[in-house]
PDB file of N, CA and C in Angstrom:
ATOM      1  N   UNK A   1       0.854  -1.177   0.000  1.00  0.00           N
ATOM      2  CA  UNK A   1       0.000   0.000   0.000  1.00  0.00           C
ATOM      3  C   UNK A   1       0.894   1.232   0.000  1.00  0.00           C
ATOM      4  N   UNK A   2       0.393   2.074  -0.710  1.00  0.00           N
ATOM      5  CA  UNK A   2       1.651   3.457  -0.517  1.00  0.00           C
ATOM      6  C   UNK A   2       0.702   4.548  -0.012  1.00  0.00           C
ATOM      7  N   UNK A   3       1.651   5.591   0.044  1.00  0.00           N
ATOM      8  CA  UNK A   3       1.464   6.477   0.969  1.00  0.00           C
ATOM      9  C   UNK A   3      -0.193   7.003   0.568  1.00  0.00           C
ATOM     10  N   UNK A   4      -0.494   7.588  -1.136  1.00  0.00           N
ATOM     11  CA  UNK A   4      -1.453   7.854  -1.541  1.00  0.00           C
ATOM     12  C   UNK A   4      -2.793   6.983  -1.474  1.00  0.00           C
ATOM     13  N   UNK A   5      -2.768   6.030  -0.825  1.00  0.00           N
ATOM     14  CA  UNK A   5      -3.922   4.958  -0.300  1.00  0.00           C
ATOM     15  C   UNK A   5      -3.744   4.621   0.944  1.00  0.00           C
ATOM     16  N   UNK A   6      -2.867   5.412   1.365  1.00  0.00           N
ATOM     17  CA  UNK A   6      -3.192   5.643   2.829  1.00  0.00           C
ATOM     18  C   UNK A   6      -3.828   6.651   3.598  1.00  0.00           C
ATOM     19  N   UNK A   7      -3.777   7.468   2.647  1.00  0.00           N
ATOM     20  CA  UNK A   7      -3.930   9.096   3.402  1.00  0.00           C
ATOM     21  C   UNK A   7      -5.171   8.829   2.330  1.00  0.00           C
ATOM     22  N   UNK A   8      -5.707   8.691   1.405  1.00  0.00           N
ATOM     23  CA  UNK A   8      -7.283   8.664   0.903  1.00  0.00           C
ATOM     24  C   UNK A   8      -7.802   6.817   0.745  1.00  0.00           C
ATOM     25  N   UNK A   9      -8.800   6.776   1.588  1.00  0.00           N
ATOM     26  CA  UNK A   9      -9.447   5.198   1.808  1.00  0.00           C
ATOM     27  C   UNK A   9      -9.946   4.794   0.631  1.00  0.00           C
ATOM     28  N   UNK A  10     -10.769   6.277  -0.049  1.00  0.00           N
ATOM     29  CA  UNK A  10     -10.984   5.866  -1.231  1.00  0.00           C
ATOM     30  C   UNK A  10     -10.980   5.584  -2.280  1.00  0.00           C
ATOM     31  N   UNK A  11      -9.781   5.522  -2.808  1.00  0.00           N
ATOM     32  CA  UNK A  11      -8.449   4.959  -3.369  1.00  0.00           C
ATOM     33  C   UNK A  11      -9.129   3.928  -4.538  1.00  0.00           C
ATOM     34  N   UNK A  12      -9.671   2.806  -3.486  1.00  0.00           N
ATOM     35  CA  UNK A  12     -10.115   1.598  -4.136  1.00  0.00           C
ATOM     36  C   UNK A  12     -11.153   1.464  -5.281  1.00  0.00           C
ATOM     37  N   UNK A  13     -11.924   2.290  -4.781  1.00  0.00           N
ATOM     38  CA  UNK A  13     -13.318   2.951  -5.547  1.00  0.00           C
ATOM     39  C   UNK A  13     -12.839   3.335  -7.203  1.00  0.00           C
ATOM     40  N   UNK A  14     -11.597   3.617  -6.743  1.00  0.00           N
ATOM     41  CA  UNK A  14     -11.133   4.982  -8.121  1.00  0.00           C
ATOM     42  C   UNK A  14     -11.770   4.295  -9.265  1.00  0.00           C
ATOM     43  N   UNK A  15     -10.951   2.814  -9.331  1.00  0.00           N
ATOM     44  CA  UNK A  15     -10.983   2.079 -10.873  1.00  0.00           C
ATOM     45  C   UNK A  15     -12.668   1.700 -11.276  1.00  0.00           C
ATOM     46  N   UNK A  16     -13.151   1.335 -10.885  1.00  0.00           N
ATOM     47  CA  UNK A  16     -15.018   0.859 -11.425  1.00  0.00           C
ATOM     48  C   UNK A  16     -15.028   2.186 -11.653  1.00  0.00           C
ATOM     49  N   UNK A  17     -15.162   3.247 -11.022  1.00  0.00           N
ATOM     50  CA  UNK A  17     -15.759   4.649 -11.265  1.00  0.00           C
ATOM     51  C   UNK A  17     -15.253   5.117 -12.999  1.00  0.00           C
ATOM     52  N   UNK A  18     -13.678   4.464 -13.044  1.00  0.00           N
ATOM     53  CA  UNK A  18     -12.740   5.167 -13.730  1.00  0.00           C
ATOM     54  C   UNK A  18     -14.019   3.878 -15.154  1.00  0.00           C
ATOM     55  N   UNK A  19     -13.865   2.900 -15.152  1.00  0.00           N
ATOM     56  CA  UNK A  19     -14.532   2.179 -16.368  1.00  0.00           C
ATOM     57  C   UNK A  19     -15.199   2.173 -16.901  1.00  0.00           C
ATOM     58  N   UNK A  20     -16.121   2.893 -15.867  1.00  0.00           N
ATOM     59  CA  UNK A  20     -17.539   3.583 -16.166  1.00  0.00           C
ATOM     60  C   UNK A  20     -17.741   4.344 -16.998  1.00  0.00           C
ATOM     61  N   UNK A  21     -16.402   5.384 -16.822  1.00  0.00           N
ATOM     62  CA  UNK A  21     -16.404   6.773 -17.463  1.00  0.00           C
ATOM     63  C   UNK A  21     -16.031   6.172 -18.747  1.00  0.00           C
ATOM     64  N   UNK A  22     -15.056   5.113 -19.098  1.00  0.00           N
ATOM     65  CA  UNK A  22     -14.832   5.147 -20.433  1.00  0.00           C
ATOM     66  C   UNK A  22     -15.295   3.987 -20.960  1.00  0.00           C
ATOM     67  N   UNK A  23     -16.316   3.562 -20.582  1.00  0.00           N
ATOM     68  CA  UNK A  23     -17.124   3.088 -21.156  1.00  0.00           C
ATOM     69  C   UNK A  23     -18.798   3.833 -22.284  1.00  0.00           C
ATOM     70  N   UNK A  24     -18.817   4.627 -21.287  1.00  0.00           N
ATOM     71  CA  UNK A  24     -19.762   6.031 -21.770  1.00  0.00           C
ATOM     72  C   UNK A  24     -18.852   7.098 -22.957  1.00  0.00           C
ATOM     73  N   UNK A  25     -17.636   6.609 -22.699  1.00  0.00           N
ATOM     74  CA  UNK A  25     -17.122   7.615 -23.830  1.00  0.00           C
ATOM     75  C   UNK A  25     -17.602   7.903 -25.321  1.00  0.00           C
ATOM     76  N   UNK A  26     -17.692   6.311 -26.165  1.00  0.00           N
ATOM     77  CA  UNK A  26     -18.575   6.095 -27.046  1.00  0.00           C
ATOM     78  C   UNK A  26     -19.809   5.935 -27.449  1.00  0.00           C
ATOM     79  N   UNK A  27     -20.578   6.957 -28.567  1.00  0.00           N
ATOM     80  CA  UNK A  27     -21.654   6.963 -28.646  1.00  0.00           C
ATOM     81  C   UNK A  27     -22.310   5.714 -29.132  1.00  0.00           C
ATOM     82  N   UNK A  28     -23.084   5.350 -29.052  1.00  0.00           N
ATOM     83  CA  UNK A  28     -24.020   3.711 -29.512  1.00  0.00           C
ATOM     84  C   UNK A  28     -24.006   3.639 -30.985  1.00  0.00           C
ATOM     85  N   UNK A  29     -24.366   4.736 -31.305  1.00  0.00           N
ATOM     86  CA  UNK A  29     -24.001   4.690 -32.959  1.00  0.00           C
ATOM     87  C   UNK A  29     -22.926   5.655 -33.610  1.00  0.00           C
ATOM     88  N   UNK A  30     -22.045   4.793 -34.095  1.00  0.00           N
ATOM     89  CA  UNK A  30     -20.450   5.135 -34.486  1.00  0.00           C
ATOM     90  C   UNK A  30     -20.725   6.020 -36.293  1.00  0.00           C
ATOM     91  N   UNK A  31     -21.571   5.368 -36.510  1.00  0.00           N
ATOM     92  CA  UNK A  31     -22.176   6.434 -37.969  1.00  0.00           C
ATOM     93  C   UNK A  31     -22.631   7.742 -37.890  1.00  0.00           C
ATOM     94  N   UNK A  32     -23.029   7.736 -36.712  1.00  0.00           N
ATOM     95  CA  UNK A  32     -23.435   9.618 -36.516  1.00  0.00           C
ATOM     96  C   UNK A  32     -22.163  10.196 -36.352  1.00  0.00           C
ATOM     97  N   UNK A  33     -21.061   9.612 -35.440  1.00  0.00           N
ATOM     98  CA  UNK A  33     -19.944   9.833 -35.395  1.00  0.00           C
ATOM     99  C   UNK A  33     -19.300  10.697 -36.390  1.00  0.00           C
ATOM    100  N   UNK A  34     -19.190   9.285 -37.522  1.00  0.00           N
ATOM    101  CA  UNK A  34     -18.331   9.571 -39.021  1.00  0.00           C
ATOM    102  C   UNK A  34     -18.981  10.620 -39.412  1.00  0.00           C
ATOM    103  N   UNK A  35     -20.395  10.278 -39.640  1.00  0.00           N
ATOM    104  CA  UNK A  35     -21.060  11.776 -40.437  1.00  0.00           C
ATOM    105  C   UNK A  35     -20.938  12.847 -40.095  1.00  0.00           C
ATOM    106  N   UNK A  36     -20.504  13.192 -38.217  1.00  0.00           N
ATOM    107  CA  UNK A  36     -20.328  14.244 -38.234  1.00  0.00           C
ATOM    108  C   UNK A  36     -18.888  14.848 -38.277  1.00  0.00           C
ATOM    109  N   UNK A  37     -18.052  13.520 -38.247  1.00  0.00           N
ATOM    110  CA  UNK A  37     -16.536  14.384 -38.684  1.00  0.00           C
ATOM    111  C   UNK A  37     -16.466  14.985 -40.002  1.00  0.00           C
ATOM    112  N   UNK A  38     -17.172  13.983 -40.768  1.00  0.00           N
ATOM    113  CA  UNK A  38     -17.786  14.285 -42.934  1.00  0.00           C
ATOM    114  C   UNK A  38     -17.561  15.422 -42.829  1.00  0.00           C
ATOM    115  N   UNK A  39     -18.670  16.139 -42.183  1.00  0.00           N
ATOM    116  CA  UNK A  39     -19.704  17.572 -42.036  1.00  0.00           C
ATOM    117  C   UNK A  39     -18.438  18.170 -41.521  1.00  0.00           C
ATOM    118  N   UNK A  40     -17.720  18.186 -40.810  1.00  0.00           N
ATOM    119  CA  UNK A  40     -16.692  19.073 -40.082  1.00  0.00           C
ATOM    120  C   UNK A  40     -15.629  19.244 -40.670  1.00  0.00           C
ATOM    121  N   UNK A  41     -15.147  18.412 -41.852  1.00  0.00           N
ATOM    122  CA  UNK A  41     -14.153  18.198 -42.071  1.00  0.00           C
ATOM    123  C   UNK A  41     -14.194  19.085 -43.568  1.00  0.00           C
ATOM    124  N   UNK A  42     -15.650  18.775 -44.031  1.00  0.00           N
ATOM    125  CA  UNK A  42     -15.589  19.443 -45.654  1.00  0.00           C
ATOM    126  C   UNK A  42     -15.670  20.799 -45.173  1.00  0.00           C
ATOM    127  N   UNK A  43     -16.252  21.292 -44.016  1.00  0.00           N
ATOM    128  CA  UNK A  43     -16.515  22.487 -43.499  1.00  0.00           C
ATOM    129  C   UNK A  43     -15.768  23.408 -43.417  1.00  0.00           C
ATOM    130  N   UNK A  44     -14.524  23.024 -42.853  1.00  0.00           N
ATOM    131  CA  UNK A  44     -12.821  23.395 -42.282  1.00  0.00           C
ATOM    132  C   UNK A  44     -12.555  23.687 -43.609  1.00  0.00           C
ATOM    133  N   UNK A  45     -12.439  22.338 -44.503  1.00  0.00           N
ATOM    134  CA  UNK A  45     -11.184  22.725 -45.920  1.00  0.00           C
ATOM    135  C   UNK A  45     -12.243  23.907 -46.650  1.00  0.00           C
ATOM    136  N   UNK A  46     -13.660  23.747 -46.622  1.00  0.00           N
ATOM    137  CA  UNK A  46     -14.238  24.643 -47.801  1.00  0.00           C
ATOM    138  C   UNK A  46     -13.289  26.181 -46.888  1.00  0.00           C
ATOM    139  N   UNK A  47     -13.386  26.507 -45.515  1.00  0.00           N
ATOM    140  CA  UNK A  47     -13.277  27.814 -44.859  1.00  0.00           C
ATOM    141  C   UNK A  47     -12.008  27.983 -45.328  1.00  0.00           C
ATOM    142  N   UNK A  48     -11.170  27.159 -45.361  1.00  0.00           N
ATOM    143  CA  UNK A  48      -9.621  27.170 -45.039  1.00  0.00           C
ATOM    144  C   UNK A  48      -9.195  27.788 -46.851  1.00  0.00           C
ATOM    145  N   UNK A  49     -10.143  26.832 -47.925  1.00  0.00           N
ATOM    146  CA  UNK A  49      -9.601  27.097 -49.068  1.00  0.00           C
ATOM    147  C   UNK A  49     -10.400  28.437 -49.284  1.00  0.00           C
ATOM    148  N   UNK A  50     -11.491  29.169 -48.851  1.00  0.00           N
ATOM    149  CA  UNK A  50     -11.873  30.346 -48.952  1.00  0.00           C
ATOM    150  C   UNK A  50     -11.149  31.552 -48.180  1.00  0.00           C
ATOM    151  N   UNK A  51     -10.451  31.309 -47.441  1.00  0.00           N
ATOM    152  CA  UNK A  51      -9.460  31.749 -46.742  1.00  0.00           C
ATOM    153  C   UNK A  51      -8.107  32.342 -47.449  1.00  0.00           C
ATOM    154  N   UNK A  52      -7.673  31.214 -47.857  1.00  0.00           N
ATOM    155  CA  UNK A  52      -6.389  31.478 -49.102  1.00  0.00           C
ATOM    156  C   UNK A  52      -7.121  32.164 -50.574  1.00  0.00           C
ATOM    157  N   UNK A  53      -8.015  31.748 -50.688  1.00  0.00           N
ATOM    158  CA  UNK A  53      -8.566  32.546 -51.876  1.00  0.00           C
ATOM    159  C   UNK A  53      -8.726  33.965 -51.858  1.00  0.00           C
ATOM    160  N   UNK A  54      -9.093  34.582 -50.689  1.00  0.00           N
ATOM    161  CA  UNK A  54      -9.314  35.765 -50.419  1.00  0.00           C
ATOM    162  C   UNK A  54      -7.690  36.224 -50.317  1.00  0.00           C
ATOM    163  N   UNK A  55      -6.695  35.769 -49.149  1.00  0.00           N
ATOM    164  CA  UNK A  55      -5.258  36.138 -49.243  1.00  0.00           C
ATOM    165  C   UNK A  55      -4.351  36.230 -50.576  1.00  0.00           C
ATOM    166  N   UNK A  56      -4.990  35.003 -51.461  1.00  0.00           N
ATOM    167  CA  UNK A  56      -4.376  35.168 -52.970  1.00  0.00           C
ATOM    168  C   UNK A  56      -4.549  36.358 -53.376  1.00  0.00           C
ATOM    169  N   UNK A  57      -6.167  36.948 -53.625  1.00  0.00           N
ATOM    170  CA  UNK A  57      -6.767  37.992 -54.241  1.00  0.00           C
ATOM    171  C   UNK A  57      -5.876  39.190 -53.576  1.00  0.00           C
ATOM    172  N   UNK A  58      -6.095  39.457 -51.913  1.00  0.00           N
ATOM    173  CA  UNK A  58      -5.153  40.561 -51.677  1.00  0.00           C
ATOM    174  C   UNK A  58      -3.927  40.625 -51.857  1.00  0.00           C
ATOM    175  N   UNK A  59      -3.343  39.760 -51.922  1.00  0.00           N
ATOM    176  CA  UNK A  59      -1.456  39.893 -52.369  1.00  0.00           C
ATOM    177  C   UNK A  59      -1.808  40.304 -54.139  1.00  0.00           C
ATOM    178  N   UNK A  60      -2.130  39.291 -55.041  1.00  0.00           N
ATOM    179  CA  UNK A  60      -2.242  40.070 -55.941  1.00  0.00           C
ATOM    180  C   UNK A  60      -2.900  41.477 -56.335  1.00  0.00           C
ATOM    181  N   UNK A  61      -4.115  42.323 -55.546  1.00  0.00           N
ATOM    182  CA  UNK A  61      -3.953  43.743 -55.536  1.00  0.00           C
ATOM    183  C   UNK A  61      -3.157  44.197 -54.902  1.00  0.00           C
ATOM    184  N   UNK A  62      -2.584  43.633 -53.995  1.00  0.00           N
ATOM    185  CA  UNK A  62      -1.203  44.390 -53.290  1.00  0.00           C
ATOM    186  C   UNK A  62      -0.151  44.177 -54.337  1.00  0.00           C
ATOM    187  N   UNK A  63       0.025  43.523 -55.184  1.00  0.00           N
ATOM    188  CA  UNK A  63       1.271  43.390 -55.830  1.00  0.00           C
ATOM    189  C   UNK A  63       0.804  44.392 -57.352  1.00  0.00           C
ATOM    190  N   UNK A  64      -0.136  44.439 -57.386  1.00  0.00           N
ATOM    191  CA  UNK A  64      -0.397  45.429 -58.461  1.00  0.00           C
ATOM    192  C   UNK A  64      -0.473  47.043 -57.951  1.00  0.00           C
ATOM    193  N   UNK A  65      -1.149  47.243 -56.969  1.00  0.00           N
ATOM    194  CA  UNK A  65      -0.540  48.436 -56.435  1.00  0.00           C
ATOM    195  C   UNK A  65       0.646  48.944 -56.157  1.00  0.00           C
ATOM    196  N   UNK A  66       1.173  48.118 -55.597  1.00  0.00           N
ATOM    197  CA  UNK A  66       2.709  48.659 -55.300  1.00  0.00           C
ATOM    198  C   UNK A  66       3.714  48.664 -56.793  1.00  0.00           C
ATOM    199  N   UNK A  67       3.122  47.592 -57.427  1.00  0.00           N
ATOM    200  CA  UNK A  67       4.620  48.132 -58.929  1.00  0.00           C
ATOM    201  C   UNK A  67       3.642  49.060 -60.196  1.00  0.00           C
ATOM    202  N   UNK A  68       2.707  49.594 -59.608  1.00  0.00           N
ATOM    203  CA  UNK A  68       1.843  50.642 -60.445  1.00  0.00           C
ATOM    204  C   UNK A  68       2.303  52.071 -59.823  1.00  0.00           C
ATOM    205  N   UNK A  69       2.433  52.163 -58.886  1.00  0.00           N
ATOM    206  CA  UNK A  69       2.815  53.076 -57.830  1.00  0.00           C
ATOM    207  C   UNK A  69       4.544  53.618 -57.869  1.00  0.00           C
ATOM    208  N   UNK A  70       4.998  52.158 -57.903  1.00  0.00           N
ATOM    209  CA  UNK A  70       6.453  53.035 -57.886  1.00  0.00           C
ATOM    210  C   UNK A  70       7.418  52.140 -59.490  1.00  0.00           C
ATOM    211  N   UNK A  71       7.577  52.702 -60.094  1.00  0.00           N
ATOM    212  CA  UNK A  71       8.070  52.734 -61.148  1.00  0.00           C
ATOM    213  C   UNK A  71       9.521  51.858 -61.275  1.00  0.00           C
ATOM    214  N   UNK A  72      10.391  52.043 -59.784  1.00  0.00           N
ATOM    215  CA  UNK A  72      11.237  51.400 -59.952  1.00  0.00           C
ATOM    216  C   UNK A  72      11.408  49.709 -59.828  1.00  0.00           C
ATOM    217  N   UNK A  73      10.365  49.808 -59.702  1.00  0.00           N
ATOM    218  CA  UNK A  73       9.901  48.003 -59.170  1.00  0.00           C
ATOM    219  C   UNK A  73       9.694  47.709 -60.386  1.00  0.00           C
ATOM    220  N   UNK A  74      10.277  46.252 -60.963  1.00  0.00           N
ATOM    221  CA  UNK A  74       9.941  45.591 -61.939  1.00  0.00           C
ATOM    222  C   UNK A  74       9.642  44.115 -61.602  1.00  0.00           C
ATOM    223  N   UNK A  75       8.938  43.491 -62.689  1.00  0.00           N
ATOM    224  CA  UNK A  75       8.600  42.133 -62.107  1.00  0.00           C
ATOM    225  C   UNK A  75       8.975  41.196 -63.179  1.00  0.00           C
ATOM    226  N   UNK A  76       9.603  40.089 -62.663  1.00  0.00           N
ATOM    227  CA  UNK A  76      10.676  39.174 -63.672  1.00  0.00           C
ATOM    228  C   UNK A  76       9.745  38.350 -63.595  1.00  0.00           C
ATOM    229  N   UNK A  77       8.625  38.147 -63.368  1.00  0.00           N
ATOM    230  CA  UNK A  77       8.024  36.654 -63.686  1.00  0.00           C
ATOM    231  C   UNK A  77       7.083  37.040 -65.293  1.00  0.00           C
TER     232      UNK A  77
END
């Protein structure tokens, strides 16, 4: 017995309590699950690729402003 099941009795209790809990972890039906990672997942990339789409658009008016603006800027591509 060590010190931490000495100084709390209820110690013993911990583990059933603890099986319980992860037993309840999973929902009964594992398909609502998937469907809702589906839903979360196309959700993220649609935001993420609308995201960069918008940052594309401003770097390219930023890159057209700035070598419209100053003359000494040239662009090698």
């Amino acid at each position: 017995m060590n010190t931490y099941q000495q100084l709390n009795p209820q110690c013993g209790r911990l583990p059933a309590a603890h099986n319980r809990l992860n037993e309840q972890q999973f929902p009964p039906n594992m398909n609502l699950v998937v469907g809702g990672f589906d839903i979360w997942w196309h959700k993220t990339f649609a935001q993420h690729t609308a995201v960069i789409a918008q940052a594309s658009a401003i770097m390219r008016a930023h890159r057209g402003v700035s070598s419209g603006s100053d003359p000494r800027v040239s662009q090698t591509h």
